[in-house]
Protein backbone atom coordinates (compact mmCIF):
# COMPACT_ATOMS: atom_id res chain seq x y z
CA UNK A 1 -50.39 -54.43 -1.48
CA UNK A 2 -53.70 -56.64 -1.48
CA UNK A 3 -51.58 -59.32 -3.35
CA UNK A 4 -48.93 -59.29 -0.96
CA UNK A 5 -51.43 -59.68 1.69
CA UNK A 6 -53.03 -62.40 0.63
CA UNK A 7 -49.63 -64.22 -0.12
CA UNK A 8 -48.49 -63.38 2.88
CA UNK A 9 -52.15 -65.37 4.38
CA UNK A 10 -51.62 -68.44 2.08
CA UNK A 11 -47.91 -68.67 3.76
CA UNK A 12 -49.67 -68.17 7.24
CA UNK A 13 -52.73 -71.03 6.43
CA UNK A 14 -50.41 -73.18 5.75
CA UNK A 15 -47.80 -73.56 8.52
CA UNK A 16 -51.14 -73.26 10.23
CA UNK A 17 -52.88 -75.63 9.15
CA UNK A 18 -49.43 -78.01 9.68
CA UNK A 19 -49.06 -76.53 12.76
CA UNK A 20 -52.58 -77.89 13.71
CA UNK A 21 -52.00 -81.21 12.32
CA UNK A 22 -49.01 -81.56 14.24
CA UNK A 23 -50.63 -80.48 17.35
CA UNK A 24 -53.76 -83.15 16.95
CA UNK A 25 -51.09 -85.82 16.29
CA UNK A 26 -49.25 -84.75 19.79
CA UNK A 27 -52.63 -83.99 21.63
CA UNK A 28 -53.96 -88.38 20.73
CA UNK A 29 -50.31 -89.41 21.51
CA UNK A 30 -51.11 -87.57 24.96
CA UNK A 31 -54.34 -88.77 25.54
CA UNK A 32 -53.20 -92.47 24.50
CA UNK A 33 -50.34 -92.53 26.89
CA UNK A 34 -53.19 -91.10 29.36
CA UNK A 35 -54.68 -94.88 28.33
CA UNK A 36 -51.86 -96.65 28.95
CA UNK A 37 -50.76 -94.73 31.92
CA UNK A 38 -54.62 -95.58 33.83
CA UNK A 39 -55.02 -99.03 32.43
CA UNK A 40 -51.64 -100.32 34.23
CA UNK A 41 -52.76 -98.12 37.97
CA UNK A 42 -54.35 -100.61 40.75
CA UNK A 43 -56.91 -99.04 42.84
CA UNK A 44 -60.32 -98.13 43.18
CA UNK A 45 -62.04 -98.10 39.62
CA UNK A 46 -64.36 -95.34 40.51
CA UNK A 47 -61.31 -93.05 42.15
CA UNK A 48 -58.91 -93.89 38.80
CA UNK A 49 -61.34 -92.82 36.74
CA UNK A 50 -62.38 -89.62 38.54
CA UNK A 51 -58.06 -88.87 38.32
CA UNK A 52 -58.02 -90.02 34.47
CA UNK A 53 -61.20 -87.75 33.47
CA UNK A 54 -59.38 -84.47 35.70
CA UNK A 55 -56.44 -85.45 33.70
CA UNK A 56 -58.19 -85.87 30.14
CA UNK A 57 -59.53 -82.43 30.90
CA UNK A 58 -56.28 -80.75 31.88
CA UNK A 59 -55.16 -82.14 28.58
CA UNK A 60 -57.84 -81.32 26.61
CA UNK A 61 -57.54 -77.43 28.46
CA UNK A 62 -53.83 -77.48 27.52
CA UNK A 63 -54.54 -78.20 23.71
CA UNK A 64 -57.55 -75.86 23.26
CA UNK A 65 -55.33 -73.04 24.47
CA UNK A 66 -52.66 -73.74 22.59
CA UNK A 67 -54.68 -73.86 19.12
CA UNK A 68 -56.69 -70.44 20.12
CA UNK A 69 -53.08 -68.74 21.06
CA UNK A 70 -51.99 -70.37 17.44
CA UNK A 71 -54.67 -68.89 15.28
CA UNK A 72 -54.86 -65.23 16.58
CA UNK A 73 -50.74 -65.15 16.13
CA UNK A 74 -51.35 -66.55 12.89
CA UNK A 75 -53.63 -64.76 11.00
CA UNK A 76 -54.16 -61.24 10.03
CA UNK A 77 -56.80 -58.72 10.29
CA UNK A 78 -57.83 -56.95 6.96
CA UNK A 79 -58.06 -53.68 9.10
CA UNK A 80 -54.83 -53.52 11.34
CA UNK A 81 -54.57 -51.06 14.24
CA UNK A 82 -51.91 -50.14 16.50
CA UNK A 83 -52.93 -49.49 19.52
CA UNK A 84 -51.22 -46.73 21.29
CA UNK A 85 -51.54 -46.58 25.75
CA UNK A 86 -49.55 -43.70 27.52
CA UNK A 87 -49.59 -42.84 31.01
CA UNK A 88 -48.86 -38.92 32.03
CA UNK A 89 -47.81 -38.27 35.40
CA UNK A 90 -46.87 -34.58 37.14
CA UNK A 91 -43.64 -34.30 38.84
């Protein structure tokens, strides 16, 4: 079982690790774009760059979430649990 396990974990670390590269590859594509996007706006300097730093942090909000939600689903705990929730009502 323990060498199934850990198999099973080298399988998971490495799509994840992948997975990870992939999404730092799609999160500077983003933020470049973000760049490009603020560099061609007109306007007040101090107003575009208050709306490109709000944006930078939605961004950088948007990828941080993603990676968290990415290593809890892929990894394993070496004690697993199901959790069991029931609700009892009279009739």
């Amino acid at each position: 079982m323990r060498a199934d396990r850990q198999s099973f974990n080298e399988t998971l670390r490495r799509r994840l690790d992948d997975h990870m590269k992939r999404l730092r590859a799609l999160r500077e594509r983003h933020l470049s774009h973000l760049d490009d996007m603020f560099a061609a706006e007109g306007g007040l300097v101090a107003a575009r760059e208050a709306r490109k730093a709000r944006r930078r942090r939605e961004i950088e909000q948007l990828f941080e979430d993603h990676q968290n939600w990415a290593r809890e689903t892929m990894t394993t705990e070496d004690c697993p649990f199901l959790q069991v929730i029931a609700v009892l009502r009279s009739a």
